[in-house]
C-alpha atoms as a PDB file:
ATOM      1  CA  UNK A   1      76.683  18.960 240.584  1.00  0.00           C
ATOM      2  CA  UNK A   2      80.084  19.134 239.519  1.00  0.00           C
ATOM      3  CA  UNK A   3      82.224  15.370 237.930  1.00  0.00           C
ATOM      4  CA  UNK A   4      84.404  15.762 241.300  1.00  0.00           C
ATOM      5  CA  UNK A   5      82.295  15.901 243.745  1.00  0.00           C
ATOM      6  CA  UNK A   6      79.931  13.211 242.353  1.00  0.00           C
ATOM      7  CA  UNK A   7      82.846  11.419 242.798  1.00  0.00           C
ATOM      8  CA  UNK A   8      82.881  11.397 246.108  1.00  0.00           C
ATOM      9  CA  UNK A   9      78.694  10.285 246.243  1.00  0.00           C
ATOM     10  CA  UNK A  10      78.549   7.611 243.222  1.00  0.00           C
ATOM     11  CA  UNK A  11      79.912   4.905 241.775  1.00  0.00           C
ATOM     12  CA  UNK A  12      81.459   5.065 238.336  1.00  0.00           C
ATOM     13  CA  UNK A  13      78.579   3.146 237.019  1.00  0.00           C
ATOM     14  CA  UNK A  14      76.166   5.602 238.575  1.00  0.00           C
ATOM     15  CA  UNK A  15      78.498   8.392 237.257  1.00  0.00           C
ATOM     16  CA  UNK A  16      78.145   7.729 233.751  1.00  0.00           C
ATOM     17  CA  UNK A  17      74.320   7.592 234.077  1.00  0.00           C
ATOM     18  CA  UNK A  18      74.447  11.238 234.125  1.00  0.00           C
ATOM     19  CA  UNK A  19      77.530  12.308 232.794  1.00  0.00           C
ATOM     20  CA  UNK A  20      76.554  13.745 229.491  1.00  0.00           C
ATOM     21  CA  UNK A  21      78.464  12.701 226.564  1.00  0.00           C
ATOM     22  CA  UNK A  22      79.716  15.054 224.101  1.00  0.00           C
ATOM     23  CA  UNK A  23      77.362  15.273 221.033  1.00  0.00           C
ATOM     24  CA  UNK A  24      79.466  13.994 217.945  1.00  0.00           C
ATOM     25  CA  UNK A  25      76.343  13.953 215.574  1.00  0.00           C
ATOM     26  CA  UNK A  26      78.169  16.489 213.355  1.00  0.00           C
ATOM     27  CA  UNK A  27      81.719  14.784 213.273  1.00  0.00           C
ATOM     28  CA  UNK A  28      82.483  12.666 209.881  1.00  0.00           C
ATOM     29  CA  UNK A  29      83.266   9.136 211.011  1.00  0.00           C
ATOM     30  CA  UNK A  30      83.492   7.905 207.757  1.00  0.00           C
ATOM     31  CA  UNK A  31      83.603   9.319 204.140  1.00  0.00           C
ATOM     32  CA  UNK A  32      83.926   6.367 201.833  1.00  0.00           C
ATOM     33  CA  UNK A  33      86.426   7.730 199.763  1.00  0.00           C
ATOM     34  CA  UNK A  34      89.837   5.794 200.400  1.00  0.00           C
ATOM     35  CA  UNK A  35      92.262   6.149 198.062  1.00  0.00           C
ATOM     36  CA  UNK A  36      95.658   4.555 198.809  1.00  0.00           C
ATOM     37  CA  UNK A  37      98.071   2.385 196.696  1.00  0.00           C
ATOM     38  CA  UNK A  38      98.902  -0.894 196.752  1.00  0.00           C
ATOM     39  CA  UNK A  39     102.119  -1.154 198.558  1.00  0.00           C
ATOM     40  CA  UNK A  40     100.560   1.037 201.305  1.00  0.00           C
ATOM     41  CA  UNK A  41      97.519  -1.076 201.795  1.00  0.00           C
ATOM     42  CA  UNK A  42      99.337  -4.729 201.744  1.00  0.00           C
ATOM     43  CA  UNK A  43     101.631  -2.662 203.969  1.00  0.00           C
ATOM     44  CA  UNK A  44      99.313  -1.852 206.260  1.00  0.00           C
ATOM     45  CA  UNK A  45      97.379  -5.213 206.636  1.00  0.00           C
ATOM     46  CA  UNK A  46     100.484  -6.760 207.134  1.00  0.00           C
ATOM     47  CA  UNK A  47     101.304  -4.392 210.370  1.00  0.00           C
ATOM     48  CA  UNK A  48      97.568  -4.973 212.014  1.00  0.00           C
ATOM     49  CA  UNK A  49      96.750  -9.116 210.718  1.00  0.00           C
ATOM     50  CA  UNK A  50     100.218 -10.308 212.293  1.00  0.00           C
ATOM     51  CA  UNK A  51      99.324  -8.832 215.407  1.00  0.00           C
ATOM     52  CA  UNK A  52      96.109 -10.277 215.801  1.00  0.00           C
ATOM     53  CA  UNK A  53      97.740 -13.509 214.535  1.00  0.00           C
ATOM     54  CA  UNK A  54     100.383 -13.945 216.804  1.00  0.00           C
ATOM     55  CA  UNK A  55     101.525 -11.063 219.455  1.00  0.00           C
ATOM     56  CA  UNK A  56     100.760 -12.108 222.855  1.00  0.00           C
ATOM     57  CA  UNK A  57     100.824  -8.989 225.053  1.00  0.00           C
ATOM     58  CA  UNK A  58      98.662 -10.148 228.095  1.00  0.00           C
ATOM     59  CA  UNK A  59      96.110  -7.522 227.619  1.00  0.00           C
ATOM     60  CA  UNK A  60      93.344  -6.451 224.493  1.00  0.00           C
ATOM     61  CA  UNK A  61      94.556  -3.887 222.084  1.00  0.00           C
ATOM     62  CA  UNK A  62      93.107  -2.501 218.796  1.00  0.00           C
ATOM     63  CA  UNK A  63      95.460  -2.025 215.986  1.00  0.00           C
ATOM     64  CA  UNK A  64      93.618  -0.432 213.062  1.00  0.00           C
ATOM     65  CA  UNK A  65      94.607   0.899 209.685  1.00  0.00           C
ATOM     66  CA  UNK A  66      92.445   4.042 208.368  1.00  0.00           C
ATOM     67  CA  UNK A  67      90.450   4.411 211.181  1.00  0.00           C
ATOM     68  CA  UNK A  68      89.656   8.101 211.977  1.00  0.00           C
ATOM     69  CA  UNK A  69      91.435   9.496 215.422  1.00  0.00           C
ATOM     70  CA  UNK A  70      89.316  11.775 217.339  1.00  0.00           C
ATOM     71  CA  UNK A  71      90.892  13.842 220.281  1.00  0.00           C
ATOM     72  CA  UNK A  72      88.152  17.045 220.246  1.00  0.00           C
ATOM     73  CA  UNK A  73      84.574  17.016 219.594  1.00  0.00           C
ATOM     74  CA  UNK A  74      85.864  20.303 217.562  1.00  0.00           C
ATOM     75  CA  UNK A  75      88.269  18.686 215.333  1.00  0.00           C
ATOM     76  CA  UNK A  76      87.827  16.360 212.401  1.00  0.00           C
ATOM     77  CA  UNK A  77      89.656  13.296 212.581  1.00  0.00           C
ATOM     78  CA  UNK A  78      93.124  12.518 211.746  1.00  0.00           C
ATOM     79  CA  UNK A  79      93.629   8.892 210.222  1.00  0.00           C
ATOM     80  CA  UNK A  80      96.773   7.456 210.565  1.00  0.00           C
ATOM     81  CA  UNK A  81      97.643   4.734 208.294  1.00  0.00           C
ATOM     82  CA  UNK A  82      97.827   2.122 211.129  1.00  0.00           C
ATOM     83  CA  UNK A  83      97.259   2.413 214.756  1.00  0.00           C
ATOM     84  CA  UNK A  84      97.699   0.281 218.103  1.00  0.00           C
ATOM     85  CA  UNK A  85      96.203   1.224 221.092  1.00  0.00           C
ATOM     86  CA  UNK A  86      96.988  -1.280 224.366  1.00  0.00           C
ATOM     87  CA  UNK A  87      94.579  -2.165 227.259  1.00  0.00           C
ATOM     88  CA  UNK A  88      91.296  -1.556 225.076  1.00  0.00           C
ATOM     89  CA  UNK A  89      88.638  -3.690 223.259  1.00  0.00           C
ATOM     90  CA  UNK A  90      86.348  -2.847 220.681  1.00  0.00           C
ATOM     91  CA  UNK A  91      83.056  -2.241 221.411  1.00  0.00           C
ATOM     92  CA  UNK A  92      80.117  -4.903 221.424  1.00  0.00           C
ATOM     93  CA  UNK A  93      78.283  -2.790 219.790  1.00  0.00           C
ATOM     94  CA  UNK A  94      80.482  -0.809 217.143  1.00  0.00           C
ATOM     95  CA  UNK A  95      77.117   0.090 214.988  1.00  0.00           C
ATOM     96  CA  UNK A  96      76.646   3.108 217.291  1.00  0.00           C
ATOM     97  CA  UNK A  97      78.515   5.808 215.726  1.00  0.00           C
ATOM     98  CA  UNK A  98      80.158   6.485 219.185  1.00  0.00           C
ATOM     99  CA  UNK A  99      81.694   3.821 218.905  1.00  0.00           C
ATOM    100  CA  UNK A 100      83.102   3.426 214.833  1.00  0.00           C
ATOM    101  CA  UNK A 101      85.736   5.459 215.152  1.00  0.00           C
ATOM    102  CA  UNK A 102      88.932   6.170 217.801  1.00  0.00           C
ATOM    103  CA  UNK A 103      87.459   8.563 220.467  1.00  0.00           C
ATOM    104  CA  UNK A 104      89.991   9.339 222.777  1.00  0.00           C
ATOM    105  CA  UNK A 105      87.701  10.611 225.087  1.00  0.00           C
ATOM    106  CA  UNK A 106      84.961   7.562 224.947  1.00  0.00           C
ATOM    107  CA  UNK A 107      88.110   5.300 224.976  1.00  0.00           C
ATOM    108  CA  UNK A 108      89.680   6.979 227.970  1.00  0.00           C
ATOM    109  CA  UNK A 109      93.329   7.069 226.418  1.00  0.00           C
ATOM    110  CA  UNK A 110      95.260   8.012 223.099  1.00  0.00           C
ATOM    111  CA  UNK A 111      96.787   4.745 220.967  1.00  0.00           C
ATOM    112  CA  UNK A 112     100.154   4.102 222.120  1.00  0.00           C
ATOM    113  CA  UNK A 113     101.736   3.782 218.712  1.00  0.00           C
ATOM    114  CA  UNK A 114     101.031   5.794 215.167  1.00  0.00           C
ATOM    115  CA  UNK A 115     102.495   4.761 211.762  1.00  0.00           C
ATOM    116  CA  UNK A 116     102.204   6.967 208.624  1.00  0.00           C
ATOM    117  CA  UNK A 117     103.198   5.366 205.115  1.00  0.00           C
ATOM    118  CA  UNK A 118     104.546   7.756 203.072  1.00  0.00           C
ATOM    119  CA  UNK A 119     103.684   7.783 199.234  1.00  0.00           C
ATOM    120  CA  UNK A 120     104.075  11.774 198.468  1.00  0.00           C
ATOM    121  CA  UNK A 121     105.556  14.951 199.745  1.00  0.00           C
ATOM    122  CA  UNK A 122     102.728  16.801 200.678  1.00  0.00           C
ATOM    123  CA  UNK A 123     101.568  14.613 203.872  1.00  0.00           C
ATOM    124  CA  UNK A 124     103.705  16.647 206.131  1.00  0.00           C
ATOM    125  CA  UNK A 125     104.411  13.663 208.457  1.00  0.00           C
ATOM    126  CA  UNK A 126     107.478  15.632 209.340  1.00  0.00           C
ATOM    127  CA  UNK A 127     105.472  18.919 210.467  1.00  0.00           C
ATOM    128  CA  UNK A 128     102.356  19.535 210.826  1.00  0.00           C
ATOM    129  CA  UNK A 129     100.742  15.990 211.352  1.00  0.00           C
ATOM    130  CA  UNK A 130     103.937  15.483 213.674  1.00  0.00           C
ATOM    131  CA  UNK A 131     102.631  17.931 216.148  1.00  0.00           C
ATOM    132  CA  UNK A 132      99.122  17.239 216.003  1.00  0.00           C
ATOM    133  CA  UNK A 133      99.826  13.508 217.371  1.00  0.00           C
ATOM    134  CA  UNK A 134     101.852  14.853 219.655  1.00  0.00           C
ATOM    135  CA  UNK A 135      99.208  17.423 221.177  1.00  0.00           C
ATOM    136  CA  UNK A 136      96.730  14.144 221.330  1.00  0.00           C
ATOM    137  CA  UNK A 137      99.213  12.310 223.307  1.00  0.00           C
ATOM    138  CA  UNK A 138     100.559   9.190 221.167  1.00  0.00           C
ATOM    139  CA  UNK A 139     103.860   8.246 222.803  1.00  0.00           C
ATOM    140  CA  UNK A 140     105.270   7.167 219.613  1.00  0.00           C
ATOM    141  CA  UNK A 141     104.989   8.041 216.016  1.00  0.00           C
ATOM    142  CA  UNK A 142     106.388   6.106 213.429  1.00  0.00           C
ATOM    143  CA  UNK A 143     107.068   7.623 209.657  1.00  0.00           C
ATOM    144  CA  UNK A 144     107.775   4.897 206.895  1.00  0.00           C
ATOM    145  CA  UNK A 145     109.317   6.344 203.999  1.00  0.00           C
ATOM    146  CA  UNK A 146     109.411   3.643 201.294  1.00  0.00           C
ATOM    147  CA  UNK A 147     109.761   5.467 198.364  1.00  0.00           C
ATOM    148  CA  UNK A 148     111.592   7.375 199.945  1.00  0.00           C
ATOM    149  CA  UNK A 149     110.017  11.072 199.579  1.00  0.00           C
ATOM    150  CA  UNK A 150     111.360  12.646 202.865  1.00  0.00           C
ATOM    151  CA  UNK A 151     115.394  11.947 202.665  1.00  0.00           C
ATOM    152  CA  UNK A 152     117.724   8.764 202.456  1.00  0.00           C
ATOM    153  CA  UNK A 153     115.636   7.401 205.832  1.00  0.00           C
ATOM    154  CA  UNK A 154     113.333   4.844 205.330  1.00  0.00           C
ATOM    155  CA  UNK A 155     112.438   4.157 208.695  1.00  0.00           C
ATOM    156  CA  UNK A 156     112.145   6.940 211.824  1.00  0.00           C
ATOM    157  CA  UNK A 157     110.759   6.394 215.052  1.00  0.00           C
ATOM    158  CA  UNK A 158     109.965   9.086 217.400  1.00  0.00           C
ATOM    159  CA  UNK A 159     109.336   9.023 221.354  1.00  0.00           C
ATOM    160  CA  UNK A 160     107.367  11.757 222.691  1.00  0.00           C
ATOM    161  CA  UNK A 161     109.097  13.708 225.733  1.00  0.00           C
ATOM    162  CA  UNK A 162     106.992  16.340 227.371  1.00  0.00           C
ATOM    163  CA  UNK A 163     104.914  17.701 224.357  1.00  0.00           C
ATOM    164  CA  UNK A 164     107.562  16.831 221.200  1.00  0.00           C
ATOM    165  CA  UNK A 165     108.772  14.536 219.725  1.00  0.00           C
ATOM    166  CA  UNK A 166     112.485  13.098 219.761  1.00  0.00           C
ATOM    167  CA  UNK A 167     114.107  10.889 217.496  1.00  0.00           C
ATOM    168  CA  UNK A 168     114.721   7.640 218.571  1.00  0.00           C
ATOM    169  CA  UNK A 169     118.459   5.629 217.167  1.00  0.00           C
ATOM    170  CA  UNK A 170     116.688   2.361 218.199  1.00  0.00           C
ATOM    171  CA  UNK A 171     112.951   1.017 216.789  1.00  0.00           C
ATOM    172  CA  UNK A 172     112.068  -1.252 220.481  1.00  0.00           C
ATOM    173  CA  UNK A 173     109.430   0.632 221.806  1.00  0.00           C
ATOM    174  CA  UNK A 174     109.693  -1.102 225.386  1.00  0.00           C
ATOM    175  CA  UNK A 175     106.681   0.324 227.357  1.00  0.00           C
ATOM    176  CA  UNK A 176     104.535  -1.594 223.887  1.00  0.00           C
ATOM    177  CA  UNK A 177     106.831  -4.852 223.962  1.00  0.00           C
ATOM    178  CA  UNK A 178     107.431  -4.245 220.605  1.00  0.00           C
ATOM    179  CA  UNK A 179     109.648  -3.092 217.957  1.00  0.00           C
ATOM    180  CA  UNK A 180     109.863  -2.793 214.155  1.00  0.00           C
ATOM    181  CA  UNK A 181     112.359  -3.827 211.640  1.00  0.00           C
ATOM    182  CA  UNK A 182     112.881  -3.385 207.812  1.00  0.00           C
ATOM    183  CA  UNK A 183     111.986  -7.224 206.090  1.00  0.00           C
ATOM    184  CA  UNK A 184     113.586  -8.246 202.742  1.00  0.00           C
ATOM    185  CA  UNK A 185     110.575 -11.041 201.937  1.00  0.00           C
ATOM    186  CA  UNK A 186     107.350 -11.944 200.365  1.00  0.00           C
ATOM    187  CA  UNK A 187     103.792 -11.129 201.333  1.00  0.00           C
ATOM    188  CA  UNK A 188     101.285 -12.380 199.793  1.00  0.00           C
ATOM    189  CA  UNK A 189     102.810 -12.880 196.636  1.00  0.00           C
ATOM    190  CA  UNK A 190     105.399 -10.003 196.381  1.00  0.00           C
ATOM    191  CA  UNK A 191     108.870  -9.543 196.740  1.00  0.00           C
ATOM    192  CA  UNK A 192     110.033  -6.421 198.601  1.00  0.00           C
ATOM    193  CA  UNK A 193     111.187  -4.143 201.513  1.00  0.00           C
ATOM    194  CA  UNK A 194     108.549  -4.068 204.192  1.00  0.00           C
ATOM    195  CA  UNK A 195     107.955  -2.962 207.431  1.00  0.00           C
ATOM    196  CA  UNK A 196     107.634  -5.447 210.699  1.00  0.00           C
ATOM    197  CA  UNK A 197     106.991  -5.628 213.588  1.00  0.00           C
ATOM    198  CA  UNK A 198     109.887  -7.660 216.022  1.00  0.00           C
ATOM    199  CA  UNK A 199     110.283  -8.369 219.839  1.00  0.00           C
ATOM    200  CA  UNK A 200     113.288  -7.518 221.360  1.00  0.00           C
ATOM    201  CA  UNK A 201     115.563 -10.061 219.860  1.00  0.00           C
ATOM    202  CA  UNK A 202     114.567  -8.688 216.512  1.00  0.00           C
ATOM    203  CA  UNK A 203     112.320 -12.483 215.732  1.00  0.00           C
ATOM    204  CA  UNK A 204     109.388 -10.876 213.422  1.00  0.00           C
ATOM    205  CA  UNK A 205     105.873 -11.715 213.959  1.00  0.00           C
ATOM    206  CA  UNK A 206     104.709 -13.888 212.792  1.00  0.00           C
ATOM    207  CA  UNK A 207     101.692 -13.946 209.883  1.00  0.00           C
ATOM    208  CA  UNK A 208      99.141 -16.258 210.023  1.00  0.00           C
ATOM    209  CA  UNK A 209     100.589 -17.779 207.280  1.00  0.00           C
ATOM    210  CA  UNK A 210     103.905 -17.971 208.556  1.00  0.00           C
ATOM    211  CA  UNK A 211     102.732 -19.558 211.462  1.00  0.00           C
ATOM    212  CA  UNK A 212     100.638 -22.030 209.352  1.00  0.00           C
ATOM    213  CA  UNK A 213     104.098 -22.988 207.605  1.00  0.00           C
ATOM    214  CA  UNK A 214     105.660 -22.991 210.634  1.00  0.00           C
ATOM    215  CA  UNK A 215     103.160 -25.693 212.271  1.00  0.00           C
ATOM    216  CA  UNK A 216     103.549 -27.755 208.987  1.00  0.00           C
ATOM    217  CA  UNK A 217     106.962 -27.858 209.317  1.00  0.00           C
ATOM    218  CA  UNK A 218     107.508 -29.019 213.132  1.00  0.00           C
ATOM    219  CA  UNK A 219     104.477 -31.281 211.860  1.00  0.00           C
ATOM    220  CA  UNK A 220     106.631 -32.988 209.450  1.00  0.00           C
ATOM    221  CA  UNK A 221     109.836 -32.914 211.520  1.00  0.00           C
ATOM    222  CA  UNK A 222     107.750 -34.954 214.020  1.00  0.00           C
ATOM    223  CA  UNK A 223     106.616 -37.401 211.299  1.00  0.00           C
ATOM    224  CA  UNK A 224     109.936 -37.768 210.214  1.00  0.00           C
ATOM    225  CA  UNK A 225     111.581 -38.521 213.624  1.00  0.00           C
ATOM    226  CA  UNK A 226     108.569 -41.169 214.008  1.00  0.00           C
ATOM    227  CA  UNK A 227     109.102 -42.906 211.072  1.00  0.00           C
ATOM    228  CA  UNK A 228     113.143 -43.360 212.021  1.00  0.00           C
ATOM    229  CA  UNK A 229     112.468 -44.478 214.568  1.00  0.00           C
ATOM    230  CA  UNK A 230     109.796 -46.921 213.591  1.00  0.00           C
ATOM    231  CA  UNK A 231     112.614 -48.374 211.034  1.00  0.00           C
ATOM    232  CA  UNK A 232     115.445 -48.818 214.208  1.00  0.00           C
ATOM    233  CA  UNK A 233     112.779 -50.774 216.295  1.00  0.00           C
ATOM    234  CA  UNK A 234     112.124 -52.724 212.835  1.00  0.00           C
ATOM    235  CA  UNK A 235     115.721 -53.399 212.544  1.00  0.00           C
ATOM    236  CA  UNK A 236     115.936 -55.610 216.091  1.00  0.00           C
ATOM    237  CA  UNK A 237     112.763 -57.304 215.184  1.00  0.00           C
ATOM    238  CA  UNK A 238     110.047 -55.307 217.055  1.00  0.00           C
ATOM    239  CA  UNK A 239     106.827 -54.262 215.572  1.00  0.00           C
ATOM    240  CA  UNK A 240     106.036 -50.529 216.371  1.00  0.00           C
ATOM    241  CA  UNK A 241     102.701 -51.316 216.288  1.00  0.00           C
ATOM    242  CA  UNK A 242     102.677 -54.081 218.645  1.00  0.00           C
ATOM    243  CA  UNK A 243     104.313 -51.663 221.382  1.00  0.00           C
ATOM    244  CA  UNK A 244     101.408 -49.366 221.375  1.00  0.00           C
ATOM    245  CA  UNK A 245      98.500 -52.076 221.596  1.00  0.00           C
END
């Protein structure tokens, strides 16, 4: 019996009773062997913990950094430095190896947004890897050049338009609700350029600890004002205190 016309007899859950899923037994989820530097990795924690810390979209997402992408059981991966994928929730279960890496075809979508961090010349984030996130379907790729290795631009973000890609002069991705901005700062203990994300009027989100220090901050404003105006009632004779009781 063909998928369409048990369409028209079952109910999605009975469908994927027997619906037979691909077998990925021979695919490499993971190798173990990582090997990135240490402005790329503080880069990318930064891009995936502030989201989790503070962005607000309405709906789950998954923003990863090194995960494998899968788009054909006849492929090996491609593993973008950082990923975001909207409308989708990890797995209960993420022991199963079905469900370890990004399976566009278990998830039922491609991520929305890729970054690559460049550290050499021989990544091809301009060419080859380019066209291979555009045949999966991610409607934006982002290339971060901080070395730079690719040309005098740091920072390119590209919107995909039928099956290419097209540079964009703006970094608001609107259909994510998000954008990204070059940061003079420090994280986590060092000084430098990096790369944020922003809403729309270019206010960064926030870290965890940024929002901490933000939270301290009002904390003590409000402390303050309290205590002022503990001193005026003082002033005319009344006891704080006393008004409160």
């Amino acid at each position: 019996m063909s998928q369409s016309i048990a369409a028209d007899f079952f109910s999605p859950e009975e469908q994927a009773e027997w619906i037979e899923e691909p077998d990925i037994s021979h695919l490499v989820t993971e190798d173990d062997t990582p090997v990135d530097n240490l402005l790329a990795e503080k880069q990318q924690r930064l891009l995936t913990s502030c989201l989790y810390s503070s962005w607000k979209p309405g709906v789950p997402f998954l923003a990863t950094a090194n995960v494998g992408l899968f788009y054909t059981v006849n492929q090996p991966a491609i593993v973008p430095d950082v990923l975001l994928s909207l409308d989708v929730e990890v797995p209960q279960d993420w022991q199963q190896k079905k469900n370890r890496s990004y399976f566009t075809w278990i998830i039922g979508k491609p991520p929305e947004v890729v970054i690559e961090i460049v550290s050499n010349n021989v990544g091809n984030e301009l060419g080859s890897k380019m066209k291979d996130y555009a045949r999966i379907g991610v409607a934006y790729y982002v290339v971060y050049d901080p070395l730079p290795q690719l040309g005098d631009r740091l920072l390119r973000v590209h919107e995909l338009r039928g099956t290419s890609y097209t540079p964009l002069e703006t970094t608001w991705m609107e259909p994510v609700g998000l954008g990204l901005t070059l940061w003079d700062g420090i994280f986590e203990g060092k000084q430098d350029t990096w790369l944020r994300w922003c809403d729309r009027d270019d206010s960064l989100i926030a870290t965890g600890d940024e929002r901490a220090e933000t939270e301290r901050q009002r904390a003590e404003t409000e402390r303050q004002r309290a205590e002022r105006l503990a001193e005026i009632l003082r002033s005319q004779g009344i006891e704080p205190n006393e008004l409160l009781s």
